[in-house]
N, C-alpha and C. Protein backbone atom coordinates (compact mmCIF):
# COMPACT_ATOMS: atom_id res chain seq x y z
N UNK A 1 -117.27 26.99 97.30
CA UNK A 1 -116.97 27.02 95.88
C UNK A 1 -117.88 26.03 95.16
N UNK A 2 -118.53 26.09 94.37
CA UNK A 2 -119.28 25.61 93.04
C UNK A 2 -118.57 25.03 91.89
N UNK A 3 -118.70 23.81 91.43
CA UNK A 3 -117.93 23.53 90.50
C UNK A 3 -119.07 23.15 89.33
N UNK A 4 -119.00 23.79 88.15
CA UNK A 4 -119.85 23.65 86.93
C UNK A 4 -119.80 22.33 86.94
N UNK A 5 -120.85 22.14 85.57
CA UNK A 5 -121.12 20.71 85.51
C UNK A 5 -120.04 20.08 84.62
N UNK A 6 -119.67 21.16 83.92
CA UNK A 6 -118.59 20.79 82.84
C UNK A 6 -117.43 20.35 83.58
N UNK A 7 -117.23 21.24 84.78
CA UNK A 7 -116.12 20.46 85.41
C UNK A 7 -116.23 19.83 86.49
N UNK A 8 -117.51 19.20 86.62
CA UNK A 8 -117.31 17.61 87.77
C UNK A 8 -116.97 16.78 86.50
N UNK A 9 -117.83 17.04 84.98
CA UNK A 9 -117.54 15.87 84.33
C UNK A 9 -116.03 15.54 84.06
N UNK A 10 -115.40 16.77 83.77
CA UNK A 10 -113.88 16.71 83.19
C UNK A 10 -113.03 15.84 84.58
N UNK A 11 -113.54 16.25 85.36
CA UNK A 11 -112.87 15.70 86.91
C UNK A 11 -113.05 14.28 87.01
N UNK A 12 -114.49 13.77 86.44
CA UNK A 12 -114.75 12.35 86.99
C UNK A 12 -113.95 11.53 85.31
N UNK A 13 -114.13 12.04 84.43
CA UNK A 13 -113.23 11.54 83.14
C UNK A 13 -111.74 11.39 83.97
N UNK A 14 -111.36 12.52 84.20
CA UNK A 14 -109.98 12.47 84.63
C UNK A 14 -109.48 11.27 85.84
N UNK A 15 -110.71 11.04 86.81
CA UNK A 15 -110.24 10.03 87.30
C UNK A 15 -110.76 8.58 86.85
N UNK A 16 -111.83 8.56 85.78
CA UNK A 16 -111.91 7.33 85.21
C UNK A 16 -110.39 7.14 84.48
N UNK A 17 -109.86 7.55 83.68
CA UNK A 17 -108.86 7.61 83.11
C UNK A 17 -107.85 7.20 83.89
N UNK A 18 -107.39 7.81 85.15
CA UNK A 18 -106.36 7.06 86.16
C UNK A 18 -106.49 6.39 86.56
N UNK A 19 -108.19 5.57 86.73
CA UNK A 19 -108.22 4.33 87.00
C UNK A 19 -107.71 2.96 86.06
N UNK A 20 -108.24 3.58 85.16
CA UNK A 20 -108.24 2.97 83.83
C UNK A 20 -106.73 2.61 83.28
N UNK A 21 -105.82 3.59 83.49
CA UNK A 21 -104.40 3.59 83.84
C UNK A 21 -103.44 2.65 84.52
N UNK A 22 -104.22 2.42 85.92
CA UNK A 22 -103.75 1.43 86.75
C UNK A 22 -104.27 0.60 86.43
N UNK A 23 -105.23 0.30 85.94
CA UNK A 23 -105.45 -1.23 86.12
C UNK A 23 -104.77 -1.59 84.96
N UNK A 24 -104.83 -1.32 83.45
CA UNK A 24 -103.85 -1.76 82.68
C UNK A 24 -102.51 -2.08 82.90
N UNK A 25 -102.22 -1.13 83.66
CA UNK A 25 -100.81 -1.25 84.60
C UNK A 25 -100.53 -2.37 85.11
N UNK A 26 -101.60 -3.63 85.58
CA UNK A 26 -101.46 -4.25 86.53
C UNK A 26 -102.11 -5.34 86.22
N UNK A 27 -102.38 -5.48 84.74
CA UNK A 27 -103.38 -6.50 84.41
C UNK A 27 -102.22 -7.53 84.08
N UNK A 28 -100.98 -7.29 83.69
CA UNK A 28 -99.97 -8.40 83.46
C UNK A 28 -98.94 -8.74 84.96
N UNK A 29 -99.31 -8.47 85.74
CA UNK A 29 -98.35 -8.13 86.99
C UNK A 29 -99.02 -8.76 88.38
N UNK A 30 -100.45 -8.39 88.31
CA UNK A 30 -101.14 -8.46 89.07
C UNK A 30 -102.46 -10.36 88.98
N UNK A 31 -102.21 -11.14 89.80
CA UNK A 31 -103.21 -12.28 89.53
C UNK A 31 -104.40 -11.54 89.60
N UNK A 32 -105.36 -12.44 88.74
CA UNK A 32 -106.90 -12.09 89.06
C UNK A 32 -107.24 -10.83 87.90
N UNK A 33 -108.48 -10.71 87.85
CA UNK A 33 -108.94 -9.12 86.63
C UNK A 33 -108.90 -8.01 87.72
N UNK A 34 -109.12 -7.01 87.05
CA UNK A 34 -109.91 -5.67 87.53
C UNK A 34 -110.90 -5.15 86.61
N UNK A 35 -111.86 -4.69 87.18
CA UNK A 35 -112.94 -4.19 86.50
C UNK A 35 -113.04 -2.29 87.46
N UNK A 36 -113.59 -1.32 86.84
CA UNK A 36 -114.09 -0.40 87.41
C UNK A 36 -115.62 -0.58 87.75
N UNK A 37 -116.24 0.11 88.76
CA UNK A 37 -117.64 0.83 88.72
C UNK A 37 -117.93 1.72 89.21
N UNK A 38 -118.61 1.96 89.59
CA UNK A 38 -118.94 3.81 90.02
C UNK A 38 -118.69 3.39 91.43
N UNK A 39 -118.60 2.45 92.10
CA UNK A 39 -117.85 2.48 93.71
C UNK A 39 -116.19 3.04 93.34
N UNK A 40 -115.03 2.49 92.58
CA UNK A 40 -114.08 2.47 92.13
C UNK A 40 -113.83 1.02 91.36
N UNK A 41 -112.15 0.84 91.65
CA UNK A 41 -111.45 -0.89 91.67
C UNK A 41 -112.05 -1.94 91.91
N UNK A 42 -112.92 -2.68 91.52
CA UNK A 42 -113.22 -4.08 91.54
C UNK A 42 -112.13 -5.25 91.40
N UNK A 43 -111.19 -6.11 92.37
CA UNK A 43 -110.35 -6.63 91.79
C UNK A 43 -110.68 -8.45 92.14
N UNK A 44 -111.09 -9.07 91.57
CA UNK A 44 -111.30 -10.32 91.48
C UNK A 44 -110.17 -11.47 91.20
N UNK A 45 -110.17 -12.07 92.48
CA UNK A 45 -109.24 -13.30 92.20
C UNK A 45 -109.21 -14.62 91.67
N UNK A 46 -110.38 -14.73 90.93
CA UNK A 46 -110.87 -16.18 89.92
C UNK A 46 -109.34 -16.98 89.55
N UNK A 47 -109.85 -18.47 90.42
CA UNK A 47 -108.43 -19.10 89.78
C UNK A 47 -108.52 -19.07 88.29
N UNK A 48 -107.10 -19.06 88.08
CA UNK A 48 -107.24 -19.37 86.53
C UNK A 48 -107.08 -20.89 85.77
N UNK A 49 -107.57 -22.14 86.69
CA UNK A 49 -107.95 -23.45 86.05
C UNK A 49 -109.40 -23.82 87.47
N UNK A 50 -109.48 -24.71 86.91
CA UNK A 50 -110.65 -24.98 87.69
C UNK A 50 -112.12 -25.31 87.54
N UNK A 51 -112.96 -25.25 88.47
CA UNK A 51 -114.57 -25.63 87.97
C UNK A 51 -114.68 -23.75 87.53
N UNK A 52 -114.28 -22.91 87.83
CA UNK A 52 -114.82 -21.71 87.02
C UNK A 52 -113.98 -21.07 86.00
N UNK A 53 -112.93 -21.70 85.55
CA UNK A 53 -112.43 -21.56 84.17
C UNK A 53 -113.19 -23.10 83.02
N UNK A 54 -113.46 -24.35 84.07
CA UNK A 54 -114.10 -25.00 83.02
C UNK A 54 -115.86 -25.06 83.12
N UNK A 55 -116.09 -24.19 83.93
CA UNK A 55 -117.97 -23.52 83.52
C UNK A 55 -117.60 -22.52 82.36
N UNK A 56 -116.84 -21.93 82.69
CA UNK A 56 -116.84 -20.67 81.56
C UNK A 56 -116.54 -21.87 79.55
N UNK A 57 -115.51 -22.27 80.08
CA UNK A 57 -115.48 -23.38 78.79
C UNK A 57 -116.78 -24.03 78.40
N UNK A 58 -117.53 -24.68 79.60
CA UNK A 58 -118.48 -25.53 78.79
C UNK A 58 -119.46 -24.38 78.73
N UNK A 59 -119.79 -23.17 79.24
CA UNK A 59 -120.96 -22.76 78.44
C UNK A 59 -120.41 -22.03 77.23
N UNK A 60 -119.43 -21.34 76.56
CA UNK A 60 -119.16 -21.25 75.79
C UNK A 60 -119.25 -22.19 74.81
N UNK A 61 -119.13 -23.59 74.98
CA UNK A 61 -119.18 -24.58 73.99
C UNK A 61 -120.75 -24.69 73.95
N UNK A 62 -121.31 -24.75 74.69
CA UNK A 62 -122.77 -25.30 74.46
C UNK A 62 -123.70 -23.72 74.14
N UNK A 63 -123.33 -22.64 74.24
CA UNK A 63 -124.17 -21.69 73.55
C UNK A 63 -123.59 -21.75 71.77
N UNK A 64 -122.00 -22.17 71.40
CA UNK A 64 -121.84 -21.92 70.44
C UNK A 64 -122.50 -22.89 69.62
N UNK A 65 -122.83 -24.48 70.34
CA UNK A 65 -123.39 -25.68 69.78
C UNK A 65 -125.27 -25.10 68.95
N UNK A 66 -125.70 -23.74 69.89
CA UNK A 66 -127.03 -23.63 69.58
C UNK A 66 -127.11 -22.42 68.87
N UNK A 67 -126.21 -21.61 68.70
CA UNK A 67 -126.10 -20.28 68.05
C UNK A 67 -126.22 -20.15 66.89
N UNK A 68 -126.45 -19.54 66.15
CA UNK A 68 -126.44 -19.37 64.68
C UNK A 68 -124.54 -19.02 64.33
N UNK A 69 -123.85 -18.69 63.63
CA UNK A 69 -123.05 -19.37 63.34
C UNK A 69 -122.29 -17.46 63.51
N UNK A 70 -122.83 -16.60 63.53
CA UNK A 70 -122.22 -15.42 62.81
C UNK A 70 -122.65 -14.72 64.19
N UNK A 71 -123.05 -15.00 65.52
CA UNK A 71 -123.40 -14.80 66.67
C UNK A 71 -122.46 -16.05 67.79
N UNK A 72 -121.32 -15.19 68.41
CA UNK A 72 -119.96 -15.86 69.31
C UNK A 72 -120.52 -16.10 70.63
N UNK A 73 -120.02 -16.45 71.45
CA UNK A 73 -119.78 -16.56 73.00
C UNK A 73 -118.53 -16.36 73.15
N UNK A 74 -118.19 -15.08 73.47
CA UNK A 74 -116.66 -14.12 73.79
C UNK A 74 -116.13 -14.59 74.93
N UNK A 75 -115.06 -14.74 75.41
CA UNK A 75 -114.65 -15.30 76.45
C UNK A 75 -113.25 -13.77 77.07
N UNK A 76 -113.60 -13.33 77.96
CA UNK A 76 -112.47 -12.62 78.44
C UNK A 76 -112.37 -10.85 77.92
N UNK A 77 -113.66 -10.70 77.54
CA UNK A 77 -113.70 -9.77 76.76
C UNK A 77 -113.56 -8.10 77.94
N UNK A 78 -113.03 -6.96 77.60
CA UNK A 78 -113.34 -6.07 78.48
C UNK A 78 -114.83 -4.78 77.54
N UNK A 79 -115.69 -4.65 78.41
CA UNK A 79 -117.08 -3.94 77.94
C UNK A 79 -117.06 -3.01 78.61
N UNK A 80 -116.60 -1.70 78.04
CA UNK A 80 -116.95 -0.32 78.45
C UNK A 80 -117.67 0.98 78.16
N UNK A 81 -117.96 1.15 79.13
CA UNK A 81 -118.56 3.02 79.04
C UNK A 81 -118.20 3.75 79.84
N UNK A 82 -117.38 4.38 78.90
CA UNK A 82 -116.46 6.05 79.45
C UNK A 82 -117.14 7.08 80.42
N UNK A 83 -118.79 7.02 79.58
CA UNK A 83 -119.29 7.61 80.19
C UNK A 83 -119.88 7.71 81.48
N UNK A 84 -119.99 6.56 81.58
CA UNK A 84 -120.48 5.94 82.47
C UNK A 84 -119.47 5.77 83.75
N UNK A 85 -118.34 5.62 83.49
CA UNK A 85 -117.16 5.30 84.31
C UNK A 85 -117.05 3.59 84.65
N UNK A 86 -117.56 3.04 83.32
CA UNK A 86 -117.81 1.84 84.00
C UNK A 86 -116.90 0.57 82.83
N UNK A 87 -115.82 -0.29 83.74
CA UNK A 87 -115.48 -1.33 82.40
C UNK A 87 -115.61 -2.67 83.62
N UNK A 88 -116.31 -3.37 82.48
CA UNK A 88 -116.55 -4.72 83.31
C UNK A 88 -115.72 -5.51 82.24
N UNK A 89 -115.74 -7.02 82.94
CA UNK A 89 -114.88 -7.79 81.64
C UNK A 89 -115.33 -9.19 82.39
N UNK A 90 -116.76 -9.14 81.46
CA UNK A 90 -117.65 -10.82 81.95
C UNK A 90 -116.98 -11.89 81.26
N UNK A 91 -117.06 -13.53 82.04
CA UNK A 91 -116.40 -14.02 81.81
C UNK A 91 -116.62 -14.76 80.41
N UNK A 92 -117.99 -14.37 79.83
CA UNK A 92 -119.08 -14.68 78.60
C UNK A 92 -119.58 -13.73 78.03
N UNK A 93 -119.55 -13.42 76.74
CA UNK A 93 -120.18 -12.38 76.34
C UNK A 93 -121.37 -12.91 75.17
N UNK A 94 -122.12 -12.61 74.64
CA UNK A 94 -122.74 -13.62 73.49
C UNK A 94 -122.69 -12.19 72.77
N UNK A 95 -122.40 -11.98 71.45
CA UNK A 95 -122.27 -11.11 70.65
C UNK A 95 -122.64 -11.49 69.38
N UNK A 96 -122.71 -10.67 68.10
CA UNK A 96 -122.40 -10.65 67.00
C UNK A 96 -121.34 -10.54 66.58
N UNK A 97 -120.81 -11.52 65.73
CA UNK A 97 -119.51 -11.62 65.31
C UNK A 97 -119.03 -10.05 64.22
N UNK A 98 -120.02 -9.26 63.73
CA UNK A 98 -119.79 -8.09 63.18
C UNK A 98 -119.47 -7.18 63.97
N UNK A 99 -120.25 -7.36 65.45
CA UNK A 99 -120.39 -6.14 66.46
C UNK A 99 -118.75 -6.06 66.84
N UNK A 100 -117.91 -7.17 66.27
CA UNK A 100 -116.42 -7.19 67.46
C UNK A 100 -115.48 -6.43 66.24
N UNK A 101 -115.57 -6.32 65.16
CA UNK A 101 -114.61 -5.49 64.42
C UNK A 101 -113.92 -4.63 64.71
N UNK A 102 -114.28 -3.90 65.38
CA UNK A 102 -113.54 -2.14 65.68
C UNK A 102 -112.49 -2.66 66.18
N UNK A 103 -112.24 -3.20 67.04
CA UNK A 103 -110.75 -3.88 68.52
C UNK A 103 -111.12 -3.09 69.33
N UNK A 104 -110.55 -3.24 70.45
CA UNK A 104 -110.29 -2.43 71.49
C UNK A 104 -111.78 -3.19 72.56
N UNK A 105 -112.00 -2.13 73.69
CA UNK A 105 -113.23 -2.25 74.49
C UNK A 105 -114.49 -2.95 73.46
N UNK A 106 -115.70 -3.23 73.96
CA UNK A 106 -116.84 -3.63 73.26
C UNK A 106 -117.58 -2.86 73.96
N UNK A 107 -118.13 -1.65 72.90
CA UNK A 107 -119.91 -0.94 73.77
C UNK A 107 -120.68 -2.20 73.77
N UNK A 108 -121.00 -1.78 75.54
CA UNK A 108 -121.61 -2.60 75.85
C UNK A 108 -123.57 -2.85 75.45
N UNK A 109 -123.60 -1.54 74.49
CA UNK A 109 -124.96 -2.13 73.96
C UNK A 109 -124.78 -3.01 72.54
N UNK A 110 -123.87 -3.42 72.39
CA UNK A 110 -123.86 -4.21 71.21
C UNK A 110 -124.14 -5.95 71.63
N UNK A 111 -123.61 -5.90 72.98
CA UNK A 111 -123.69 -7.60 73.75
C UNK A 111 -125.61 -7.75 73.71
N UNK A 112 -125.47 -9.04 73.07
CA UNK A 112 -126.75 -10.02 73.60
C UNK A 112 -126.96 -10.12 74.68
N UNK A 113 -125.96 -10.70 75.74
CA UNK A 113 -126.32 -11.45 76.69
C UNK A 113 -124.34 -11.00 77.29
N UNK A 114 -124.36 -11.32 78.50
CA UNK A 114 -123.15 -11.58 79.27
C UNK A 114 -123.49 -12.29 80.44
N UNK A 115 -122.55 -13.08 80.40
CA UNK A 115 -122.80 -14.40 81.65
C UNK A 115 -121.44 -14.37 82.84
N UNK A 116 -121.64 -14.84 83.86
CA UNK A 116 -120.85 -14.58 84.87
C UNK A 116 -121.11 -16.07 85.99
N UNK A 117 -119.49 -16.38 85.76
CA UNK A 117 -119.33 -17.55 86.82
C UNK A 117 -118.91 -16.83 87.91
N UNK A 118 -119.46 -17.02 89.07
CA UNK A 118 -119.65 -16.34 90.55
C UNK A 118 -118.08 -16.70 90.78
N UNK A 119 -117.42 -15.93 91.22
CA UNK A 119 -116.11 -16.29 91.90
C UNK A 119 -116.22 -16.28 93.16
N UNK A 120 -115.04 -17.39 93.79
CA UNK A 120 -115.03 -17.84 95.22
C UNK A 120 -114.96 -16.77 96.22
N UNK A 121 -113.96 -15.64 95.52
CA UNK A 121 -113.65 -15.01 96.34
C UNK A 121 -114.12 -13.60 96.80
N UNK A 122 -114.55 -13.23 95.10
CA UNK A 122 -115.94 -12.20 95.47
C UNK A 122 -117.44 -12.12 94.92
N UNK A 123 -118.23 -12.85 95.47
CA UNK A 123 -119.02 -13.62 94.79
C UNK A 123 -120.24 -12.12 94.74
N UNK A 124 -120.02 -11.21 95.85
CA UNK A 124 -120.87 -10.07 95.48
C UNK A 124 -120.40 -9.28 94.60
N UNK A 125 -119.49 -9.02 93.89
CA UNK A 125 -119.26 -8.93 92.45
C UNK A 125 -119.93 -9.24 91.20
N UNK A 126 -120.26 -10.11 91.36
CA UNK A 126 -121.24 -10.53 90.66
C UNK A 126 -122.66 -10.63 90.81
N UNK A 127 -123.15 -11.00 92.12
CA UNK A 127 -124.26 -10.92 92.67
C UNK A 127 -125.13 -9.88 92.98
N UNK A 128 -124.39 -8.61 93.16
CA UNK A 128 -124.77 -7.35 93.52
C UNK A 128 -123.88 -6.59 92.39
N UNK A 129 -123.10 -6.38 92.40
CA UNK A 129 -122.48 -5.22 91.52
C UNK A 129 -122.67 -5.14 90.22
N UNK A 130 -122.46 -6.46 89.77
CA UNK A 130 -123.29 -6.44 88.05
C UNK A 130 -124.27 -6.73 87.32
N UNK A 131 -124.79 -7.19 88.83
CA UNK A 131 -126.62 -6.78 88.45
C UNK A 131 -127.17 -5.27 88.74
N UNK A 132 -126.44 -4.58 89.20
CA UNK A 132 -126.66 -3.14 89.25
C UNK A 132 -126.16 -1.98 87.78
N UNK A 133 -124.60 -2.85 87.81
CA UNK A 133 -123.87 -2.25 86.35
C UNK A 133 -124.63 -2.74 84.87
N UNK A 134 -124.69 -3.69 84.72
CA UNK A 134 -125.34 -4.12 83.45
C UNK A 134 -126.61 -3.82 82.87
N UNK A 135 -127.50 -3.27 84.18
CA UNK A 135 -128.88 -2.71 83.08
C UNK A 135 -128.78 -1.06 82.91
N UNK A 136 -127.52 -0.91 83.89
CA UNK A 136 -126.96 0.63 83.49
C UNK A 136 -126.71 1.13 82.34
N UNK A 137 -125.57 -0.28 81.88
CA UNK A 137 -125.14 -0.31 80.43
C UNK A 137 -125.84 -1.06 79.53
N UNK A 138 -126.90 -1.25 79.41
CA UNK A 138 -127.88 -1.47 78.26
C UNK A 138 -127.40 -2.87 77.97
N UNK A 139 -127.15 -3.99 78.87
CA UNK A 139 -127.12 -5.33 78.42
C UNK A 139 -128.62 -5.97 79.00
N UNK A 140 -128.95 -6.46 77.85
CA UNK A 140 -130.32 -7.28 77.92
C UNK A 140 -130.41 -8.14 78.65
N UNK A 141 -129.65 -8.44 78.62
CA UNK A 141 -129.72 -10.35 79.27
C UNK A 141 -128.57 -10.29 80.10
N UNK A 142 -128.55 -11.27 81.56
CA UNK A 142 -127.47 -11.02 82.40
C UNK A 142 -127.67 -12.39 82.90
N UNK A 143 -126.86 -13.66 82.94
CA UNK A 143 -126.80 -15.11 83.41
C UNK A 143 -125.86 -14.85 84.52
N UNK A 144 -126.69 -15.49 85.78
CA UNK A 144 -125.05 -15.70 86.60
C UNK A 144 -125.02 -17.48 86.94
N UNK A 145 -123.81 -18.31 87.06
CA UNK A 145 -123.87 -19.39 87.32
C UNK A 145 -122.41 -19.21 88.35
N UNK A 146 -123.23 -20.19 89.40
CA UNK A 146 -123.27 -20.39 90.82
C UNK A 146 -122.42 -21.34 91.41
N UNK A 147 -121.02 -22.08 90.94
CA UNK A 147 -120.41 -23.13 91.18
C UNK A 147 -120.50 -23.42 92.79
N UNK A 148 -120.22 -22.31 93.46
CA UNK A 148 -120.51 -22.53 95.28
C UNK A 148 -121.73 -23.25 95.60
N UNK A 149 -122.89 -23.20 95.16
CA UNK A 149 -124.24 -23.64 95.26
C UNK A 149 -124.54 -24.46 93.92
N UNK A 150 -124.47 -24.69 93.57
CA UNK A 150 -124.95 -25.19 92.17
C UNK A 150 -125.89 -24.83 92.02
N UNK A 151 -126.21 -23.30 91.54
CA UNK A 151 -127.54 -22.27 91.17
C UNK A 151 -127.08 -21.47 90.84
N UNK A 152 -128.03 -20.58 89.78
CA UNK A 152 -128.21 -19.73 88.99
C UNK A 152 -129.16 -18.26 89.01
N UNK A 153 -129.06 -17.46 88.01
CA UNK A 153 -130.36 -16.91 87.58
C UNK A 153 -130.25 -15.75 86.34
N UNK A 154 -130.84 -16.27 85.64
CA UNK A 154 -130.72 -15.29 84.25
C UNK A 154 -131.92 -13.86 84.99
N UNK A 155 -131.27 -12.71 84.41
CA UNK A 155 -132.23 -11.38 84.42
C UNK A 155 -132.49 -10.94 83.19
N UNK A 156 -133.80 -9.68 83.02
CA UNK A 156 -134.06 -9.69 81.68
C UNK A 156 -134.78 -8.65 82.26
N UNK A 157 -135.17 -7.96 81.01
CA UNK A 157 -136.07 -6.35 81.19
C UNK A 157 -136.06 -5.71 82.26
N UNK A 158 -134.86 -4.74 81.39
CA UNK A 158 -134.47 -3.44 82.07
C UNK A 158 -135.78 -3.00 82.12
N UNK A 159 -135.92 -2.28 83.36
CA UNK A 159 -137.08 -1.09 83.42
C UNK A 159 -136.02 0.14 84.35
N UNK A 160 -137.00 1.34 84.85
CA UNK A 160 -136.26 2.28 85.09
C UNK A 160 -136.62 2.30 86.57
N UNK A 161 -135.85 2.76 87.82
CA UNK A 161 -136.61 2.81 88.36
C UNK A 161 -135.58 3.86 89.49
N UNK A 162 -135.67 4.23 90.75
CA UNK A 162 -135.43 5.48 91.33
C UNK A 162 -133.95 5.67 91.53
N UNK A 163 -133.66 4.33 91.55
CA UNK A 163 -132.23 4.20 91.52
C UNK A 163 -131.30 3.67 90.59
N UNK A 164 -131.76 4.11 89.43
CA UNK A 164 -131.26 3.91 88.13
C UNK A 164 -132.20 2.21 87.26
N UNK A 165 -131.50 1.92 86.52
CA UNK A 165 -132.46 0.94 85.74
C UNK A 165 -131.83 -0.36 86.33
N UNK A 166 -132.88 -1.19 86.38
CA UNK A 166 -132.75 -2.37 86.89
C UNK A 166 -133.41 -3.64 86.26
N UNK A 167 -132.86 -4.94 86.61
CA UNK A 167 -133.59 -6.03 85.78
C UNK A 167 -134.85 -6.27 86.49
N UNK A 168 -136.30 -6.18 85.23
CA UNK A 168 -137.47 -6.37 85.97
C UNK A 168 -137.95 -8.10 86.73
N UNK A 169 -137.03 -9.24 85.74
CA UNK A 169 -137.50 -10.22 85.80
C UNK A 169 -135.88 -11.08 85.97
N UNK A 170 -136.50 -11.79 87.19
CA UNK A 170 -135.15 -12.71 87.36
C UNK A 170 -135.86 -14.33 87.46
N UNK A 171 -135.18 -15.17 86.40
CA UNK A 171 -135.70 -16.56 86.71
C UNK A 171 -134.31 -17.49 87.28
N UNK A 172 -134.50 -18.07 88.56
CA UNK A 172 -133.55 -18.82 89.09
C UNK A 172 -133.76 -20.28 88.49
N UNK A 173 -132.45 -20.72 88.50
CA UNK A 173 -132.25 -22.57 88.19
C UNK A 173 -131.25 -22.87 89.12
N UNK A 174 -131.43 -24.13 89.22
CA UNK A 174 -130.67 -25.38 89.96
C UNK A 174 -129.96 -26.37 88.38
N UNK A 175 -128.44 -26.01 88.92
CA UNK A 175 -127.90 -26.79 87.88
C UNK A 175 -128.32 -28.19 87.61
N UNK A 176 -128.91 -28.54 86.01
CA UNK A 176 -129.32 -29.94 85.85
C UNK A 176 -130.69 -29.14 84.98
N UNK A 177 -131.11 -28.02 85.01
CA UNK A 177 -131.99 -27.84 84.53
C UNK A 177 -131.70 -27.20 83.37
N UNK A 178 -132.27 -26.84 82.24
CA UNK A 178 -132.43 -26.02 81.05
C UNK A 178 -132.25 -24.51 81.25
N UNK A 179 -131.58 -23.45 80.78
CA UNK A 179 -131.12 -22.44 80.98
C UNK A 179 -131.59 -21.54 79.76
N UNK A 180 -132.16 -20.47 79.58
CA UNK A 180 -132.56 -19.94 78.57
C UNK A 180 -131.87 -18.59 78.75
N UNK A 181 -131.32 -18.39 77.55
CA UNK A 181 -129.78 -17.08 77.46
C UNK A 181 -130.54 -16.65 76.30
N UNK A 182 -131.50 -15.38 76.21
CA UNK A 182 -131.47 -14.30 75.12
C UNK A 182 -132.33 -15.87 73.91
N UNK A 183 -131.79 -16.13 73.13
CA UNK A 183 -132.64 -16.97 72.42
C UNK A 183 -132.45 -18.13 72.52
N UNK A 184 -131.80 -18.74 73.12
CA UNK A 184 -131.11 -19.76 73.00
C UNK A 184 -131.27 -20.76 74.43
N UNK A 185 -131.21 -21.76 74.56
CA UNK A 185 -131.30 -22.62 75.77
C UNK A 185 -130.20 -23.85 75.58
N UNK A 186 -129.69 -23.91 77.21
CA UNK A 186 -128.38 -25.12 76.96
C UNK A 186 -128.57 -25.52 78.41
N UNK A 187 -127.97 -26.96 78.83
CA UNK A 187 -128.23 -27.62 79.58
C UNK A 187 -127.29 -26.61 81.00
N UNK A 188 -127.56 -27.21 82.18
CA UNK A 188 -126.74 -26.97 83.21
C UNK A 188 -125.85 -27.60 84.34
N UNK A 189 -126.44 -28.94 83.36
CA UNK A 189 -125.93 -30.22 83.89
C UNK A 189 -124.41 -30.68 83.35
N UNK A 190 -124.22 -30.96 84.73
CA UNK A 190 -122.52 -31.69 84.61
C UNK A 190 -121.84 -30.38 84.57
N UNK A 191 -122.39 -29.39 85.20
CA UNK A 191 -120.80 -28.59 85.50
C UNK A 191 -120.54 -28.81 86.77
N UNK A 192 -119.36 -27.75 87.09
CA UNK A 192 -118.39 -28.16 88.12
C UNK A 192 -118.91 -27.22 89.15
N UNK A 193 -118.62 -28.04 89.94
CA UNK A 193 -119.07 -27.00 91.67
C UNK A 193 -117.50 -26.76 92.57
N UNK A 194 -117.64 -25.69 93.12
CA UNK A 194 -116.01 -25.47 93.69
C UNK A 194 -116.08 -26.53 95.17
N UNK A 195 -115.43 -27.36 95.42
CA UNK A 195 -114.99 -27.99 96.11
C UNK A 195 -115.08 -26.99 97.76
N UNK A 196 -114.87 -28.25 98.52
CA UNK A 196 -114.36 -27.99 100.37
C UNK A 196 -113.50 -26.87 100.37
């Protein structure tokens, strides 16, 4: 049997949608986020105090210290495409404060930049999975910071390539050094590293 194209799409909507289902289901019930991607359930257990709830604080404070005033650093935000089957929810978003009006999800081509503190527990989540998802979804700029290692690496220019689009250019740092996010640069010094 052959199934049109019209109906793998209606099929794969239908199970983005039940994914999409459960995890709302489970976002007050359940510790930790969920995110989808085209594998399925992503479910991440990031404590919720700590050196990666206070990295996420201090770079939020120090991109908002250099930002122009009408351009945020979002904290907790969920960024989706339906189409795509894909909702991530980085722990930084850098936006335009106009782009957030609507409510709900944020298309994710409206984000500047989205940044990601590596979690303890699934650190290829971040390392692999949303450096694969994010130049999918048309985010420019992709920071990850590294509390396990005290290291980094911002990505930048999407190009296309056989296995969908990918970041052409990755520059790594060692926390203590200068960090350059989309226009903006902030220190990396004095954050927190996760402990023994």
């Amino acid at each position: 049997m052959t199934i049109a194209p019209d109906s793998e799409r209606r099929g794969a909507d239908h199970v983005y949608r039940a994914m999409r289902d459960l995890i709302e289901s489970m976002d007050d019930t359940v510790p930790g986020k969920f995110e989808i991607t085209k594998e399925g359930i992503v479910h991440d257990m990031a404590a919720p105090v700590g050196p990666h709830e206070l990295t996420v604080l201090g770079l939020r404070k120090r991109l908002e210290k250099v930002m122009p005033e009408e351009i945020v650093a979002h904290t907790e935000p969920d960024v989706e495409d339906e189409p795509e089957g894909i909702l991530r929810r980085p722990d930084v978003m850098v936006i335009a404060e106009a782009d957030m009006e609507d409510g709900g999800s944020f298309d994710p081509r409206t984000l500047i930049a989205a940044i990601e503190v590596v979690s303890r527990s699934n650190p290829d989540n971040d390392w692999v999975g949303k450096t694969r998802d994010y130049p999918l979804l048309g985010l420019p700029v992709y920071a990850v910071f590294d509390p396990r290692t005290g290291t980094g690496a911002v990505l930048t220019d999407i190009h296309s390539t056989p296995d969908g689009p990918r970041y052409a250019t990755r520059k790594d740092f060692v926390y203590g050094e200068d960090v350059t996010i989309g226009d903006w640069t902030i220190s990396s010094e004095n954050l927190p590293l996760y402990g023994d």
